[in-house]
PDB file of N, CA and C in Angstrom:
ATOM      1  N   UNK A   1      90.242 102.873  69.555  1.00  0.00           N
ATOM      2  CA  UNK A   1      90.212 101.492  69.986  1.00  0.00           C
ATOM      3  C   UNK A   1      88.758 101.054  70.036  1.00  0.00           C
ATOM      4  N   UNK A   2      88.542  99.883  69.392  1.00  0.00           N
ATOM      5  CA  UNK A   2      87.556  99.468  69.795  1.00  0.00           C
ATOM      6  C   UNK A   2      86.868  98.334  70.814  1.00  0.00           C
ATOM      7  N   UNK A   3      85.938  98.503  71.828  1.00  0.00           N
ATOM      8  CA  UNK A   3      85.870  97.551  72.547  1.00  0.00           C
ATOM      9  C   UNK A   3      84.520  97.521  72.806  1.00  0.00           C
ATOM     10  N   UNK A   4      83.646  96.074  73.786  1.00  0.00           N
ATOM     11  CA  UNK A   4      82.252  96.077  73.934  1.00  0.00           C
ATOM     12  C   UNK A   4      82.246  96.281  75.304  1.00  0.00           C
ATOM     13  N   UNK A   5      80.847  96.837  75.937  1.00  0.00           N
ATOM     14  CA  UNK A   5      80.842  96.879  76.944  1.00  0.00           C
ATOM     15  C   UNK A   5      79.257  96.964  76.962  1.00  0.00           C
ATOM     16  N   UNK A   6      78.889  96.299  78.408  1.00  0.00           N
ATOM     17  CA  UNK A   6      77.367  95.771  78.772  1.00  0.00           C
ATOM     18  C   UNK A   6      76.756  97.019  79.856  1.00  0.00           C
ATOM     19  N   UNK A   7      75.817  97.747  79.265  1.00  0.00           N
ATOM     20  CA  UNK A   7      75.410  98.694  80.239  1.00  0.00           C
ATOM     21  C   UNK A   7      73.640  98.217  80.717  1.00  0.00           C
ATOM     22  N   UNK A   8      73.199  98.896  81.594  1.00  0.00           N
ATOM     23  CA  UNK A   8      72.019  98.514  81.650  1.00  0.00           C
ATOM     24  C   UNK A   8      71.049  98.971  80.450  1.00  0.00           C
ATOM     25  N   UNK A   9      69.872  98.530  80.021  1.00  0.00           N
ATOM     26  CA  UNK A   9      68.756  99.221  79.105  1.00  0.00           C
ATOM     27  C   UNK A   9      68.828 100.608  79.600  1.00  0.00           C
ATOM     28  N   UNK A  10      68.346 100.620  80.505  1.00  0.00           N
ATOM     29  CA  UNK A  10      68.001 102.207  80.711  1.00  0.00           C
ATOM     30  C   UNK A  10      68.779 103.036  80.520  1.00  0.00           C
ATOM     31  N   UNK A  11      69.963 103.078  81.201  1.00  0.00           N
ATOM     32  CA  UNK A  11      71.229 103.656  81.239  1.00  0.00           C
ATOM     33  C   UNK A  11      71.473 103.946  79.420  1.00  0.00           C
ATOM     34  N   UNK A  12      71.411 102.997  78.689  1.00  0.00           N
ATOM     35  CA  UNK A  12      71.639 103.104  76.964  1.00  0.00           C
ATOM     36  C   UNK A  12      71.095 104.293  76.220  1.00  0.00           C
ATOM     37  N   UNK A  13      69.387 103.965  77.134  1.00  0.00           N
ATOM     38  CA  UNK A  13      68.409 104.414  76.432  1.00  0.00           C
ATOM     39  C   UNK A  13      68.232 105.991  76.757  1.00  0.00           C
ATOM     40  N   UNK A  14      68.821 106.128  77.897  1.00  0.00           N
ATOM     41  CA  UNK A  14      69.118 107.397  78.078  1.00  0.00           C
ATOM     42  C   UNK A  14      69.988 108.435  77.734  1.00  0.00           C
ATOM     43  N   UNK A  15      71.507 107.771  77.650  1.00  0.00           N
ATOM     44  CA  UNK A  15      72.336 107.943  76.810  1.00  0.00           C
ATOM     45  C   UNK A  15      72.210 108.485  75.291  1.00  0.00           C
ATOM     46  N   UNK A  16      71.277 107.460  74.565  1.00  0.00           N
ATOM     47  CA  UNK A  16      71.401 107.572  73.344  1.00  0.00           C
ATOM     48  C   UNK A  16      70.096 108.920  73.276  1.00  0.00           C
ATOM     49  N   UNK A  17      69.028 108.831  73.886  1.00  0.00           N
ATOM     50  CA  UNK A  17      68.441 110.020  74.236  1.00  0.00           C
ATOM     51  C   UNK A  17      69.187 111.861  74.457  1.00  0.00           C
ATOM     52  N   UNK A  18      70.313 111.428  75.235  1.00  0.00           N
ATOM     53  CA  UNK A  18      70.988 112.811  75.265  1.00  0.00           C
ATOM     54  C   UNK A  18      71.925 112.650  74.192  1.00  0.00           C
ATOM     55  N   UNK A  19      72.270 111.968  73.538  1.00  0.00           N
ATOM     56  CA  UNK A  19      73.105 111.909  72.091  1.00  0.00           C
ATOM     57  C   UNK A  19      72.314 112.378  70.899  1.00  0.00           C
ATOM     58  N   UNK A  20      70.774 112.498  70.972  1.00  0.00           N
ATOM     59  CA  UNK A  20      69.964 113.102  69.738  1.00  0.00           C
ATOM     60  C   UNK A  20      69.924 114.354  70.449  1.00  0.00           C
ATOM     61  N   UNK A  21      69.570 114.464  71.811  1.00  0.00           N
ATOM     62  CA  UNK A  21      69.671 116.102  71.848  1.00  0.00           C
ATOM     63  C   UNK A  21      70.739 116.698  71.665  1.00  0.00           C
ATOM     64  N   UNK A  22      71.726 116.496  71.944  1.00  0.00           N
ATOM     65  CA  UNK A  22      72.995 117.011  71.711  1.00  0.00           C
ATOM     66  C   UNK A  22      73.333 117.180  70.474  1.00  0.00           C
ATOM     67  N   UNK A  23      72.771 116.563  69.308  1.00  0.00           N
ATOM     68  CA  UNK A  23      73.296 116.275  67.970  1.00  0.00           C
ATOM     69  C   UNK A  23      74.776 116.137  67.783  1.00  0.00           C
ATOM     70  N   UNK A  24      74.954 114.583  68.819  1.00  0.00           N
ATOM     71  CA  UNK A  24      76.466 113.611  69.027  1.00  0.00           C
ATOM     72  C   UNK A  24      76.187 112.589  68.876  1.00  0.00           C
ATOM     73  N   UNK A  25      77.350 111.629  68.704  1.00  0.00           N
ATOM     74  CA  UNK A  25      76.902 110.443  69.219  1.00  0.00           C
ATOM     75  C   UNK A  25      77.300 109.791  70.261  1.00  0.00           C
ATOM     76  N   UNK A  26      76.619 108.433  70.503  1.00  0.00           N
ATOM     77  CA  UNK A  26      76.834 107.223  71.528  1.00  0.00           C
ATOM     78  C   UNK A  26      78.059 107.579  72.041  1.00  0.00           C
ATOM     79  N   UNK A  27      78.794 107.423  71.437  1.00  0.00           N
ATOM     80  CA  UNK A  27      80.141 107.194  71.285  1.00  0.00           C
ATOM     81  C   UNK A  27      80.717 108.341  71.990  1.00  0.00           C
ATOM     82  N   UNK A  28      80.722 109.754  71.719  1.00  0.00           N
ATOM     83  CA  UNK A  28      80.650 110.765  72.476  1.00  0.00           C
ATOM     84  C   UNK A  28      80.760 111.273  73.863  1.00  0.00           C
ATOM     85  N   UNK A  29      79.355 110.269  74.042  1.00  0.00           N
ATOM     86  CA  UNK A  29      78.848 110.455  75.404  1.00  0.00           C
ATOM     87  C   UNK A  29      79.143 109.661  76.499  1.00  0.00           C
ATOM     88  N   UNK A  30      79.708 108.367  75.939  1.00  0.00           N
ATOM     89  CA  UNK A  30      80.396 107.539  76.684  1.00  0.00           C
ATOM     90  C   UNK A  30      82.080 107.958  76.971  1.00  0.00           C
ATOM     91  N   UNK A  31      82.764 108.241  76.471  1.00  0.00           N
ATOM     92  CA  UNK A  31      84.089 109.144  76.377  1.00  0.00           C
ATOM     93  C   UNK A  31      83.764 109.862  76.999  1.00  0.00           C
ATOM     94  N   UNK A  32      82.863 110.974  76.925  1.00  0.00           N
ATOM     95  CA  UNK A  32      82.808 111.704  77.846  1.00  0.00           C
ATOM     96  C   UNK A  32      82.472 111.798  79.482  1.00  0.00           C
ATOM     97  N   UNK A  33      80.991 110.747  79.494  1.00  0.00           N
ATOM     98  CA  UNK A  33      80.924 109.835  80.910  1.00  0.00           C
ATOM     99  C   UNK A  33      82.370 109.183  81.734  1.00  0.00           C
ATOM    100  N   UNK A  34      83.537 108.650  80.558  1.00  0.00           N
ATOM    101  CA  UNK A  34      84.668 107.667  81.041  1.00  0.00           C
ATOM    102  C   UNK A  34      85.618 109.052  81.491  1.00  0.00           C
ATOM    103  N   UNK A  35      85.794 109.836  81.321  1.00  0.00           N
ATOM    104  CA  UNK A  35      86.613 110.979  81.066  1.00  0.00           C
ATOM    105  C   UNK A  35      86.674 111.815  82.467  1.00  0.00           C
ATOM    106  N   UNK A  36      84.843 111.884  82.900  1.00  0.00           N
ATOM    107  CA  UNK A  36      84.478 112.693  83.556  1.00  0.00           C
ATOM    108  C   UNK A  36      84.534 111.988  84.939  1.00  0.00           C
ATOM    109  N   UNK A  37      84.368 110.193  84.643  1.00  0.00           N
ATOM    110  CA  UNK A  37      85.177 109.608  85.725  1.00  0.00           C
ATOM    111  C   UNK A  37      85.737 109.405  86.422  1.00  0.00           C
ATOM    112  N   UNK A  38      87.227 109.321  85.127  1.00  0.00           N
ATOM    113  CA  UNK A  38      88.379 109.477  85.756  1.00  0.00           C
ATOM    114  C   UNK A  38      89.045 110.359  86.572  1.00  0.00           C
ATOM    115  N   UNK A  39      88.322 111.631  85.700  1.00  0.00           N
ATOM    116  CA  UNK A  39      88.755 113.221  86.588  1.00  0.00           C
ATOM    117  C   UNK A  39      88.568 112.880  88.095  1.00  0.00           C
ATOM    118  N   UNK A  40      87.248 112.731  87.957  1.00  0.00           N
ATOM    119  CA  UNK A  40      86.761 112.653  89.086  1.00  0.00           C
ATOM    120  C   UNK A  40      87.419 111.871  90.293  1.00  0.00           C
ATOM    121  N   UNK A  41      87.820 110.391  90.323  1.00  0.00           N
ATOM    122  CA  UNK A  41      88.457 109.386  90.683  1.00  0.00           C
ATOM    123  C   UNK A  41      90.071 110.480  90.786  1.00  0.00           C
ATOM    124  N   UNK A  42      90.950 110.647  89.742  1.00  0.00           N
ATOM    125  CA  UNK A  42      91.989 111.086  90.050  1.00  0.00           C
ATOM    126  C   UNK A  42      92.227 112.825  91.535  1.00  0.00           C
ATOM    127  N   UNK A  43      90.818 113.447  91.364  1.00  0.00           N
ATOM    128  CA  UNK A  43      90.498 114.684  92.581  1.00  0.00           C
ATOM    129  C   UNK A  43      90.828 113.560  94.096  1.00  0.00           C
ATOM    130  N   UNK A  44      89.888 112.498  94.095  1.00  0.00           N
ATOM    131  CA  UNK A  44      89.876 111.558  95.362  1.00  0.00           C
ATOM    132  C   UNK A  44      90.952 111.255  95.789  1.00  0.00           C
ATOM    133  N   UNK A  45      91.587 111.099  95.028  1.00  0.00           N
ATOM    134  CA  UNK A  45      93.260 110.372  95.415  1.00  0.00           C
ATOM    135  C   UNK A  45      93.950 111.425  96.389  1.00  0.00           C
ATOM    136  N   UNK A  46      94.659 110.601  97.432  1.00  0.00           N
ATOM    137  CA  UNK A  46      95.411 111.468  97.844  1.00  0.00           C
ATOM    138  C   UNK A  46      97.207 112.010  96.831  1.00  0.00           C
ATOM    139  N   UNK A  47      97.289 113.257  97.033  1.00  0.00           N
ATOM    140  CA  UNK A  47      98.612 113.351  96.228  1.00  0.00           C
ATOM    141  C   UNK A  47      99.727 112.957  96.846  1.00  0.00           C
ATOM    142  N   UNK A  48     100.295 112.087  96.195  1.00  0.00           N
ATOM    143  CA  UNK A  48     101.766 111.624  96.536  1.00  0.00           C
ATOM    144  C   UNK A  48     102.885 112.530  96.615  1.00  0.00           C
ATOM    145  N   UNK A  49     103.597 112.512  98.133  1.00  0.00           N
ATOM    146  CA  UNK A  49     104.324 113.850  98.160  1.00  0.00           C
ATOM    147  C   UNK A  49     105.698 113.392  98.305  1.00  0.00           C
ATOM    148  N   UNK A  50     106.785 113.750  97.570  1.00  0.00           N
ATOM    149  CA  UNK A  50     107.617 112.922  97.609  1.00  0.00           C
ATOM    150  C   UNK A  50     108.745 113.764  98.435  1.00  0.00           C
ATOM    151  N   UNK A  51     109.316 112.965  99.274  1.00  0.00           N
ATOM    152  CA  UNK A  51     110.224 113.777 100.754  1.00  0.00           C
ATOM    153  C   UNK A  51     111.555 114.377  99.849  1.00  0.00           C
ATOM    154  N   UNK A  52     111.912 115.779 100.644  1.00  0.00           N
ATOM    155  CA  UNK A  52     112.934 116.159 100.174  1.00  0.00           C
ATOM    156  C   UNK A  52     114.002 115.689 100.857  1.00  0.00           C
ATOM    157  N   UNK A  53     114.977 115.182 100.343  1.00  0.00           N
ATOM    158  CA  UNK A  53     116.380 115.259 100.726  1.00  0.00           C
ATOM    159  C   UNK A  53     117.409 115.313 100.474  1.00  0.00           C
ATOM    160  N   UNK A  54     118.400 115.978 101.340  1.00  0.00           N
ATOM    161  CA  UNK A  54     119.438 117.112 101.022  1.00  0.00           C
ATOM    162  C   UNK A  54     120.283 116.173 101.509  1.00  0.00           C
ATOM    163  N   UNK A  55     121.672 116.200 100.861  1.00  0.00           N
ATOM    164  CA  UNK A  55     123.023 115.879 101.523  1.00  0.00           C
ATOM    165  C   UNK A  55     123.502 116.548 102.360  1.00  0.00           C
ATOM    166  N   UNK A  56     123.578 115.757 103.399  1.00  0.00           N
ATOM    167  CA  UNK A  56     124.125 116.883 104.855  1.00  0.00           C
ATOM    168  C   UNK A  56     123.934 116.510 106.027  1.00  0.00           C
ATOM    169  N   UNK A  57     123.990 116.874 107.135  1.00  0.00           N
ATOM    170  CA  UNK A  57     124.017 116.405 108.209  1.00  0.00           C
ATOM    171  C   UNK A  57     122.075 117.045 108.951  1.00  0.00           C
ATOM    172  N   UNK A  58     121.628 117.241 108.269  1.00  0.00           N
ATOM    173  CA  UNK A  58     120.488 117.756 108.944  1.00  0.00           C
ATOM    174  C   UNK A  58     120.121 119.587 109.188  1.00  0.00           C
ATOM    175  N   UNK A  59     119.722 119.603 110.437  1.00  0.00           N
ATOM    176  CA  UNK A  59     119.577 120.791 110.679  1.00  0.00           C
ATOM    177  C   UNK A  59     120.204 121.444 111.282  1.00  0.00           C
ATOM    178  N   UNK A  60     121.233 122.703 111.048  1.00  0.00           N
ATOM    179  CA  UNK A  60     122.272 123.246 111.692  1.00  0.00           C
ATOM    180  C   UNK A  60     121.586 123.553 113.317  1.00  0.00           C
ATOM    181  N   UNK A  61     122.965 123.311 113.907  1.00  0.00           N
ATOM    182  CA  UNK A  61     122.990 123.793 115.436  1.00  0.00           C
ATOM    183  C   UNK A  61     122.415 124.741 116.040  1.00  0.00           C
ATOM    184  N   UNK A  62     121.859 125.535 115.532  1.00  0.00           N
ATOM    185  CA  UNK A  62     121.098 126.804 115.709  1.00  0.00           C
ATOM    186  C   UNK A  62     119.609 126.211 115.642  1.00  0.00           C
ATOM    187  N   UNK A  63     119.301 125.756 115.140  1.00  0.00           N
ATOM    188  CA  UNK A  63     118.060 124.653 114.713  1.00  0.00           C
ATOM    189  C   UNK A  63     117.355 123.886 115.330  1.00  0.00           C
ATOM    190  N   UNK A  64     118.753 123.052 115.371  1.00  0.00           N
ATOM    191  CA  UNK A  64     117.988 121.807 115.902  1.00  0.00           C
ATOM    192  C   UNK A  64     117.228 120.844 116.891  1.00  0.00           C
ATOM    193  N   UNK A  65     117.445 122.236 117.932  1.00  0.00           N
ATOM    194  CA  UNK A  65     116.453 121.804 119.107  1.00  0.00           C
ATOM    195  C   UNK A  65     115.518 122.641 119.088  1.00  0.00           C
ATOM    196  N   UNK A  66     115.239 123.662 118.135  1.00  0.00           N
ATOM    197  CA  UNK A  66     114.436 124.954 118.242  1.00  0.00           C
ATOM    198  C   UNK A  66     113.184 124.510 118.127  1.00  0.00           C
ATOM    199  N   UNK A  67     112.559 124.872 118.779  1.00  0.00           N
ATOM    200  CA  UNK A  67     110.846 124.546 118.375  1.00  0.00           C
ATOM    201  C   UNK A  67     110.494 125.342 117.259  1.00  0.00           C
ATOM    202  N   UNK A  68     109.160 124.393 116.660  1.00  0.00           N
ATOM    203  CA  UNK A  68     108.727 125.366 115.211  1.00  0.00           C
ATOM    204  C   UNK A  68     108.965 126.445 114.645  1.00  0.00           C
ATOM    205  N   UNK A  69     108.153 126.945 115.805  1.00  0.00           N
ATOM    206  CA  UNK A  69     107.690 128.623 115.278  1.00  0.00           C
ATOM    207  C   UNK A  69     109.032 129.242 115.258  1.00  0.00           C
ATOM    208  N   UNK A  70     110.140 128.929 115.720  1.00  0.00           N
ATOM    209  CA  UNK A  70     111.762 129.863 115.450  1.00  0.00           C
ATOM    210  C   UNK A  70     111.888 129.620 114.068  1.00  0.00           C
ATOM    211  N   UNK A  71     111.720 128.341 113.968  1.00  0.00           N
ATOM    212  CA  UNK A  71     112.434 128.575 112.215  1.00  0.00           C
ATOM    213  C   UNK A  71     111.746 128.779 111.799  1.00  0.00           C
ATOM    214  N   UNK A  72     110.341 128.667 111.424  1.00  0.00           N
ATOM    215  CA  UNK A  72     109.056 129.456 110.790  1.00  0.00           C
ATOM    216  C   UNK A  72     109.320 130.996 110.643  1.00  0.00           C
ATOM    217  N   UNK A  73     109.799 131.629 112.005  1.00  0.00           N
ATOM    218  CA  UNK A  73     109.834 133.020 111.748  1.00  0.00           C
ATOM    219  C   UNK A  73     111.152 133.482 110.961  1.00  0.00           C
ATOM    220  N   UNK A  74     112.242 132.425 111.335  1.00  0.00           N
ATOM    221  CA  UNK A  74     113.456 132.717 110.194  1.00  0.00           C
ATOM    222  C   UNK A  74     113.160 132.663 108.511  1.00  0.00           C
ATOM    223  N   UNK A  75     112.150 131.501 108.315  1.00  0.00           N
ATOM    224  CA  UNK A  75     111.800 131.088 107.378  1.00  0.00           C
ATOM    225  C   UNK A  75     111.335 132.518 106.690  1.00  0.00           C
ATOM    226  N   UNK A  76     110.452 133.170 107.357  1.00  0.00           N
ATOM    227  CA  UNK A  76     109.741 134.270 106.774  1.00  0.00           C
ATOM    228  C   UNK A  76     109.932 135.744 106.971  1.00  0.00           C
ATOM    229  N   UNK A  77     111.362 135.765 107.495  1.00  0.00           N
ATOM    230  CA  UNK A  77     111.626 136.918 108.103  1.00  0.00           C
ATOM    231  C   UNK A  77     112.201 137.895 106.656  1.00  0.00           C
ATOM    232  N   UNK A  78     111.389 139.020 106.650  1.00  0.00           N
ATOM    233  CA  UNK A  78     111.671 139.690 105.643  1.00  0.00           C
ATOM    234  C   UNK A  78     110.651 139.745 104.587  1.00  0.00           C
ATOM    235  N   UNK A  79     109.738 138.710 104.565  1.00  0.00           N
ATOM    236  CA  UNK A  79     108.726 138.201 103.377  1.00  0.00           C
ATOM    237  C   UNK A  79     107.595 139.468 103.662  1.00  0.00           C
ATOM    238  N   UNK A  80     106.951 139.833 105.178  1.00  0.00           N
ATOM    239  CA  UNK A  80     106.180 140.684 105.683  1.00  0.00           C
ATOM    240  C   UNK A  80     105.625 139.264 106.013  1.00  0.00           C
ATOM    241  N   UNK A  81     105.617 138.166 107.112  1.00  0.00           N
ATOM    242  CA  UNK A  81     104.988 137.112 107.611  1.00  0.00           C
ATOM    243  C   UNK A  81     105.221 137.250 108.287  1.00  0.00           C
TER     244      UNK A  81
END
């Protein structure tokens, strides 16, 4: 795709500077600047966690008044936890 975009002088001139050392081009280095961006930008985000749910009435009777750590230890009983 092609498109224009307005950067500062310096910013260009530097650019096109690490595009002769590199033996790349412009073009290159900007893709790669946009790329390294985005990565970047997409780490920041928080991850969207999407809730599980089950058909059913909840948490069996044994459960459902139990504080944490009971079903935690059911959870892991046997694992060596």
């Amino acid at each position: 795709m092609k498109t224009t975009i307005e950067i500062s002088d310096n910013l260009c001139a530097r650019a096109r500077k690490l595009a002769r050392e590199e033996r790349t081009t412009l073009r290159a280095i900007v893709e790669e600047g946009v790329a390294l961006a985005l990565d970047a930008h997409d780490r920041r985000r928080s991850p969207r966690i999407k809730p599980v749910v089950f058909a059913g009435k909840g948490l069996s009777d044994e459960f459902r008044h139990a504080p944490w750590h009971r079903v935690r230890e059911v959870i892991h009983a046997g694992r060596g936890g």
